[in-house]
N, C-alpha and C. Protein backbone atom coordinates (compact mmCIF):
# COMPACT_ATOMS: atom_id res chain seq x y z
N UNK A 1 37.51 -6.28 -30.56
CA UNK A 1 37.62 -7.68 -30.24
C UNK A 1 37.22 -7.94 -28.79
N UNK A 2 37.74 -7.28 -27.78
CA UNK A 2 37.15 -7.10 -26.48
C UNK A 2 35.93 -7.03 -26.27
N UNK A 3 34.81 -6.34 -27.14
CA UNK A 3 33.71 -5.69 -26.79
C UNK A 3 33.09 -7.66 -27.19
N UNK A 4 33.38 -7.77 -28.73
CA UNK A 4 32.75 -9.26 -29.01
C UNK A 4 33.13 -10.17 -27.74
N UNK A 5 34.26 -10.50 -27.38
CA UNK A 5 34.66 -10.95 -25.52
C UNK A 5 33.58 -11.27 -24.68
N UNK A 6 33.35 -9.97 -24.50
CA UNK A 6 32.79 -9.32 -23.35
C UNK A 6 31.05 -9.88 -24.02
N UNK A 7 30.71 -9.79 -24.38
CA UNK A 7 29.16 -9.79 -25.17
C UNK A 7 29.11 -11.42 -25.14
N UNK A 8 30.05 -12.30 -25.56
CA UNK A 8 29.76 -13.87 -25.30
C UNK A 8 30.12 -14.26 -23.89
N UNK A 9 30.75 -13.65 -23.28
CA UNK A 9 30.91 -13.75 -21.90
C UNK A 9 30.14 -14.02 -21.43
N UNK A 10 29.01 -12.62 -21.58
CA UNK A 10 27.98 -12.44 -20.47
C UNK A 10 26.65 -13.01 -21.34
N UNK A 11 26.38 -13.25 -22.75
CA UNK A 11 25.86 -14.52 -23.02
C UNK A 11 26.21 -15.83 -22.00
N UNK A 12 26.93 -16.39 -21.96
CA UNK A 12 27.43 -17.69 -21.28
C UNK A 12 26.66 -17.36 -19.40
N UNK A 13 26.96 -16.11 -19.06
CA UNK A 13 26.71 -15.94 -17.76
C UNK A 13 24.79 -16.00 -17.73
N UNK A 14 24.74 -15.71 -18.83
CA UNK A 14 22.83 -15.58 -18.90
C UNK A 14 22.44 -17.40 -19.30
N UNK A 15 23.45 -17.49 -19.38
CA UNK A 15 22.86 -19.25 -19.72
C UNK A 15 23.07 -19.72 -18.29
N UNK A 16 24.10 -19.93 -17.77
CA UNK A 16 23.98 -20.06 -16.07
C UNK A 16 22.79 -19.84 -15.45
N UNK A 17 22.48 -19.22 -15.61
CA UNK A 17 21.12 -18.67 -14.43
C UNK A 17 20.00 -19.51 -14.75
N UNK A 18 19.52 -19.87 -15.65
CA UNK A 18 18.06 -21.35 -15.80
C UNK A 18 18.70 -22.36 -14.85
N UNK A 19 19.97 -22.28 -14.69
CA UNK A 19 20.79 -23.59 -13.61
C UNK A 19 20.33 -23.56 -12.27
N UNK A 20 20.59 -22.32 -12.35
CA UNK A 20 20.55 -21.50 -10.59
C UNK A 20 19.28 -21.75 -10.15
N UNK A 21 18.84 -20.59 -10.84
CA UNK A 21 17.18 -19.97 -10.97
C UNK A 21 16.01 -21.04 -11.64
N UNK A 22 15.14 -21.60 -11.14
CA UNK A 22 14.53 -22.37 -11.86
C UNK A 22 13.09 -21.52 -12.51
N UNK A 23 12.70 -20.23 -12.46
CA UNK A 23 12.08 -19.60 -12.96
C UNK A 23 12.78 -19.05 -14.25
N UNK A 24 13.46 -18.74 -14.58
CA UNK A 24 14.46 -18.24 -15.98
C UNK A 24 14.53 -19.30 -16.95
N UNK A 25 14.13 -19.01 -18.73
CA UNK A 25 14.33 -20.34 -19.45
C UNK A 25 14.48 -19.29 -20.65
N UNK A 26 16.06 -20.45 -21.02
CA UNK A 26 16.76 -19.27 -22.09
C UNK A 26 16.70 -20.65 -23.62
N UNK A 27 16.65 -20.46 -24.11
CA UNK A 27 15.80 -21.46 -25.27
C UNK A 27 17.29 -21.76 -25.96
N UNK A 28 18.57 -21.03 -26.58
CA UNK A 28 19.10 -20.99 -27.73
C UNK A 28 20.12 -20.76 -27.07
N UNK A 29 21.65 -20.64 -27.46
CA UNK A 29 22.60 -19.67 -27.30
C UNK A 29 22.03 -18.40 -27.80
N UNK A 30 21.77 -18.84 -29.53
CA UNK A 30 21.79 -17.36 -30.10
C UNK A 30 20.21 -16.97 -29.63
N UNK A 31 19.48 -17.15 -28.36
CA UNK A 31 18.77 -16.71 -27.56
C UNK A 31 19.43 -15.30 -26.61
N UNK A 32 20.80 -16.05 -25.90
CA UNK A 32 21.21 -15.68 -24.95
C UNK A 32 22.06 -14.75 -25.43
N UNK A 33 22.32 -15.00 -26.74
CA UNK A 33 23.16 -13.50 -26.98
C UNK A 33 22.21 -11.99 -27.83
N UNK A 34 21.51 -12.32 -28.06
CA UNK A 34 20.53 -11.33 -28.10
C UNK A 34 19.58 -10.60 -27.20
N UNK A 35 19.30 -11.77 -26.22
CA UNK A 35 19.15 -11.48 -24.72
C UNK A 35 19.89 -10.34 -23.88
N UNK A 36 21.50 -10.58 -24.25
CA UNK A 36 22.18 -9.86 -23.48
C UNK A 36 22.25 -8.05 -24.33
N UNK A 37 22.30 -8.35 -25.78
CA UNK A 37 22.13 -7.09 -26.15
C UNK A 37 20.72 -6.06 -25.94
N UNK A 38 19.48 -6.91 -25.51
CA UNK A 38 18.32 -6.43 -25.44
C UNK A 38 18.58 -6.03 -23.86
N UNK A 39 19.32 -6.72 -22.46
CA UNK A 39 19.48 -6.59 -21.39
C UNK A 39 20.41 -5.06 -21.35
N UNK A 40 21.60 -4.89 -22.28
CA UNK A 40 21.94 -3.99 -22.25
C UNK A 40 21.53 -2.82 -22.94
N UNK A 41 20.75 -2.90 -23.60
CA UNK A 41 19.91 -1.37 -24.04
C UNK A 41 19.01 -1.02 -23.15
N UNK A 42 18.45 -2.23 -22.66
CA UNK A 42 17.56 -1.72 -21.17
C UNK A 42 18.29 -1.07 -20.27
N UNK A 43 19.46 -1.72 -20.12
CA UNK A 43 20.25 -0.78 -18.45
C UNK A 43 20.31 0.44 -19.26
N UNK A 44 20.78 0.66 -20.44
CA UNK A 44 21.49 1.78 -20.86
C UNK A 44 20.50 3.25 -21.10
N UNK A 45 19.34 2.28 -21.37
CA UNK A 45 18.23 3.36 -21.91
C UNK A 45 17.14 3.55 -20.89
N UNK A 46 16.73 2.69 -19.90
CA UNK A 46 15.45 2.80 -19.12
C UNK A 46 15.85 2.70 -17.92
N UNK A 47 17.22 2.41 -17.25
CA UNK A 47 17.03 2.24 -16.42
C UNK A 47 17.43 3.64 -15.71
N UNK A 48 18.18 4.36 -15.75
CA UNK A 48 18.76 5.77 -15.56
C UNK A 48 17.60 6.68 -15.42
N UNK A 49 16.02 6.14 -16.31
CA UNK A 49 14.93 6.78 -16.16
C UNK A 49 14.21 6.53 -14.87
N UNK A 50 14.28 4.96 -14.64
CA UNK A 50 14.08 4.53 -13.25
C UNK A 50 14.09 4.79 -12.18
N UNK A 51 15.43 5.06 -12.04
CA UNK A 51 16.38 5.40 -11.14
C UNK A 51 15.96 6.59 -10.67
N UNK A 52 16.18 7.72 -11.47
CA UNK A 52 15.69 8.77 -11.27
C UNK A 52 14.25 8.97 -10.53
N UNK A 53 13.20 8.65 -11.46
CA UNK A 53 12.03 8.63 -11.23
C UNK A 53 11.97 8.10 -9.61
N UNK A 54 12.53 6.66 -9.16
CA UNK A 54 12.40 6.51 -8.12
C UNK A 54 13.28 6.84 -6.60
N UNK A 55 14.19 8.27 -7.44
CA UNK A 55 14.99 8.40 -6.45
C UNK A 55 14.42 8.17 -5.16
N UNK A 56 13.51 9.15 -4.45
CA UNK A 56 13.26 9.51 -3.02
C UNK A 56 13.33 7.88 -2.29
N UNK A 57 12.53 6.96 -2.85
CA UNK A 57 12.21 5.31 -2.68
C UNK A 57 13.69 4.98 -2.39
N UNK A 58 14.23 4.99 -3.59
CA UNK A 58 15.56 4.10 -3.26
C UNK A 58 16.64 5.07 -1.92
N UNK A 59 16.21 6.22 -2.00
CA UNK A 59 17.27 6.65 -0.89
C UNK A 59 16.67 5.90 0.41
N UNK A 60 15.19 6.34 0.75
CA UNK A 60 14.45 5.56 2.32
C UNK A 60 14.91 4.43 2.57
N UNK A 61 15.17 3.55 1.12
CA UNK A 61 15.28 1.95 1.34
C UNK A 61 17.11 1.81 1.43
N UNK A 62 17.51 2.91 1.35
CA UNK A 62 19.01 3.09 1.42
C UNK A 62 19.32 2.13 -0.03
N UNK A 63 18.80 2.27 -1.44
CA UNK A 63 19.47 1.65 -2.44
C UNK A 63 19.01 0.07 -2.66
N UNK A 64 17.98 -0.40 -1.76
CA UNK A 64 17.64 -1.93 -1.56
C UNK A 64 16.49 -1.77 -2.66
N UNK A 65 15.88 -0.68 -3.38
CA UNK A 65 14.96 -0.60 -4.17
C UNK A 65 15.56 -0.72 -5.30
N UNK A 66 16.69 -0.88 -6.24
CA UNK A 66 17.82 -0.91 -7.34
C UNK A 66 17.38 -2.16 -7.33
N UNK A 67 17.67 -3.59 -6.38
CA UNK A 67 17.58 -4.76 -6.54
C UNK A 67 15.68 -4.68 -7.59
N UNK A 68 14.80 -4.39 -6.66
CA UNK A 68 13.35 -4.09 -7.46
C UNK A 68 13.38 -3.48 -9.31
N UNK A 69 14.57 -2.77 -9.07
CA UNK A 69 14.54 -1.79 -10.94
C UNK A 69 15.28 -2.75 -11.49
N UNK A 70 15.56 -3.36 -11.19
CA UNK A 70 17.01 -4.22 -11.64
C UNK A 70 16.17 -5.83 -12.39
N UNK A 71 15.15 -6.45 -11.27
CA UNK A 71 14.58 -7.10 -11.60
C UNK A 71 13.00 -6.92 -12.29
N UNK A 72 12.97 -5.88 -12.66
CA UNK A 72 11.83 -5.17 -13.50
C UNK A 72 12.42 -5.07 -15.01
N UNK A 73 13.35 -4.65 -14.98
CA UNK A 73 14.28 -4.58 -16.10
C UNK A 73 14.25 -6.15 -16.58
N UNK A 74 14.96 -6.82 -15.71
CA UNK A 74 15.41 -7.97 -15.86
C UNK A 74 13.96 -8.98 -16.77
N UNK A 75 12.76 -8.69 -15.83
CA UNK A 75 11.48 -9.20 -16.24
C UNK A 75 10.76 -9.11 -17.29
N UNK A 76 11.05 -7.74 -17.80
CA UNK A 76 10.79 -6.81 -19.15
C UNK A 76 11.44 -7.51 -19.95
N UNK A 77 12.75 -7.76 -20.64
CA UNK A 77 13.55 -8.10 -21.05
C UNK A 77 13.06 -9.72 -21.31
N UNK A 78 12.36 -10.43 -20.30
CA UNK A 78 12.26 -11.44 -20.81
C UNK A 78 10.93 -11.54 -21.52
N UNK A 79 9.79 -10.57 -21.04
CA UNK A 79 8.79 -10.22 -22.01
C UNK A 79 8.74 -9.85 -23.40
N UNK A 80 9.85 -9.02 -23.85
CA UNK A 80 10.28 -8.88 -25.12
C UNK A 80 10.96 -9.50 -26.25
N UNK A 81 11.68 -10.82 -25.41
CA UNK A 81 12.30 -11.51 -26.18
C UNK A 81 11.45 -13.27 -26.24
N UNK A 82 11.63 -13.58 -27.76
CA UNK A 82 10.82 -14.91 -27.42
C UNK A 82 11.80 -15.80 -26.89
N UNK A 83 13.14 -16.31 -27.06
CA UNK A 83 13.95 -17.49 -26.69
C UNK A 83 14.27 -16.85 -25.06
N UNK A 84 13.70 -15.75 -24.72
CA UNK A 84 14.42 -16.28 -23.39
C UNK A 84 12.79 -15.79 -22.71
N UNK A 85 12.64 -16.23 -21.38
CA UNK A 85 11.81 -16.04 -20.68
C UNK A 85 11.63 -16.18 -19.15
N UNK A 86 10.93 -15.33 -18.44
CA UNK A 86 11.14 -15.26 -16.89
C UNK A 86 9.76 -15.05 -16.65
N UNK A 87 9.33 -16.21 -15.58
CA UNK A 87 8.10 -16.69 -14.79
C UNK A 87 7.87 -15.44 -13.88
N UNK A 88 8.10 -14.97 -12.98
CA UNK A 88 7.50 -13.82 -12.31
C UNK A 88 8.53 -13.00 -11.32
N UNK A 89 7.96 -12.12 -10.65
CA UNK A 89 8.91 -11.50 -10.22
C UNK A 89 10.32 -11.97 -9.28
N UNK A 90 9.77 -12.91 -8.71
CA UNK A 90 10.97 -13.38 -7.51
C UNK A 90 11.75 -14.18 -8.48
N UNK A 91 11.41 -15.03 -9.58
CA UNK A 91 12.59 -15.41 -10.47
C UNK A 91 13.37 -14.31 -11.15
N UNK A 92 12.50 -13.38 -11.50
CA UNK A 92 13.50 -12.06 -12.28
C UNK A 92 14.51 -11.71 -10.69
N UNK A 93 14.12 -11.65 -9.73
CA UNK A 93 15.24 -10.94 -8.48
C UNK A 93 16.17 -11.69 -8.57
N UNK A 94 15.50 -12.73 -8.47
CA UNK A 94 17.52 -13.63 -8.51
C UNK A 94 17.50 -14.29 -9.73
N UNK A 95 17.35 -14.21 -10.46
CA UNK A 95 17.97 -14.60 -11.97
C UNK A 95 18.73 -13.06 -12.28
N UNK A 96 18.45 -11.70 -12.12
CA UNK A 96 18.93 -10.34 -12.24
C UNK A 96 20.06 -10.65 -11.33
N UNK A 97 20.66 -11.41 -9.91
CA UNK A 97 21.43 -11.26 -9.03
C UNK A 97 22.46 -11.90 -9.35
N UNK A 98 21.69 -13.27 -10.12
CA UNK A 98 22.54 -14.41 -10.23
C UNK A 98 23.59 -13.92 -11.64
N UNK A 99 22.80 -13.31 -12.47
CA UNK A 99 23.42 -12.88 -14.09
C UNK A 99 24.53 -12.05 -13.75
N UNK A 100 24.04 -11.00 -12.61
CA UNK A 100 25.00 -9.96 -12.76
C UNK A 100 26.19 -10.51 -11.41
N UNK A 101 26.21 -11.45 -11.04
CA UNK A 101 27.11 -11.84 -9.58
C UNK A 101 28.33 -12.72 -11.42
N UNK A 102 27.84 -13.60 -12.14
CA UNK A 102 28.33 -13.81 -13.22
C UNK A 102 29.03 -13.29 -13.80
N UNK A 103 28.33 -12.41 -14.33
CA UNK A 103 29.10 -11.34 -15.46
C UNK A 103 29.77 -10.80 -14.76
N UNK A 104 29.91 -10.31 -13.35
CA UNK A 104 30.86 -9.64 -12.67
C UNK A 104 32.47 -10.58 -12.46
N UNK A 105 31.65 -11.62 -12.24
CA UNK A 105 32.99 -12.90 -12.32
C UNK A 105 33.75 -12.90 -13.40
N UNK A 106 32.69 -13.15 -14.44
CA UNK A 106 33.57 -13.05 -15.71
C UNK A 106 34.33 -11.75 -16.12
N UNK A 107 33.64 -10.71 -15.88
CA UNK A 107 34.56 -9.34 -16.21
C UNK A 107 35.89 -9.60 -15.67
N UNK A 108 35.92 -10.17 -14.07
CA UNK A 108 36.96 -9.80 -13.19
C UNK A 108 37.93 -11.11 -13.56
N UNK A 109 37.70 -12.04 -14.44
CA UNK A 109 38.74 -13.22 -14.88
C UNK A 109 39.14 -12.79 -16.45
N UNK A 110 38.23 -12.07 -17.04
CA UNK A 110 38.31 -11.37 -18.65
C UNK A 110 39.90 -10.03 -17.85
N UNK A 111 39.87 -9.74 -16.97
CA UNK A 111 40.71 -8.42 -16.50
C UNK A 111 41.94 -8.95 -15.92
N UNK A 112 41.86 -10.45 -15.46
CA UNK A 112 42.88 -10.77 -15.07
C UNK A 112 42.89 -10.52 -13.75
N UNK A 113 42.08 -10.79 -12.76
CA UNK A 113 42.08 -9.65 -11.21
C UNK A 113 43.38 -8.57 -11.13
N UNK A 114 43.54 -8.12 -12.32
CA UNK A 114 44.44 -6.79 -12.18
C UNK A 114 43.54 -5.83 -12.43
N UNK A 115 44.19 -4.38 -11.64
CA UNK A 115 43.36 -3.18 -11.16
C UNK A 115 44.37 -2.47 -12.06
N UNK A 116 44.32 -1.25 -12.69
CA UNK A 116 45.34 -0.49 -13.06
C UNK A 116 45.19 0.19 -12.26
N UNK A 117 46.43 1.03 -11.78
CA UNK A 117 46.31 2.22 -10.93
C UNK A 117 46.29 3.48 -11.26
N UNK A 118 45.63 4.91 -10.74
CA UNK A 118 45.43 5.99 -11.68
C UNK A 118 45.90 6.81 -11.03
């Protein structure tokens, strides 16, 4: 039940961002929630390849190159899907900043700003 939660959550947070971002255009809800499952097979599956691949880069840039994989991902993602779509790269950077500054909000009000302690 959490996981369904969590998945319309960050639907809702991907609809935000056409607000923000005027390069980002998400067509549907049931755009934005397929969106978010296609967003998360990307982090899950390509981006770890990324990452890697571009270690040496992201260490020089001290980690400021993640924002770049992040919105490549982000850009991809809107290439693959028809209801949602992203105009070019500087809209994928902050539509990727704006989604995930969101979903981070929402996680942290879905949690209750409680931390468990370990």
């Amino acid at each position: 039940m959490k996981l369904v939660l969590v998945w319309l959550l960050n639907a809702v947070a991907l609809l935000l961002v056409p607000y923000i971002v005027p390069g980002v255009h998400i067509e549907t809800f049931f755009s934005a929630l397929i969106a978010v499952v296609i967003l998360g097979l990307v982090n899950a599956v390509i981006r770890p390849i990324f990452i890697l691949l571009t270690l040496p880069v992201t260490l020089l840039t001290l980690g400021l190159f993640l924002f770049v994989i992040n919105a490549l991902l982000f850009w991809f993602a809107g290439d693959i899907l028809r209801g949602f779509r992203v105009d070019g790269f500087v809209a994928a950077l902050f539509g990727s900043i704006v989604y995930s500054l969101a979903s981070w909000a929402f996680a942290t009000l879905l949690q209750g700003g409680k931390r468990k302690a370990s």
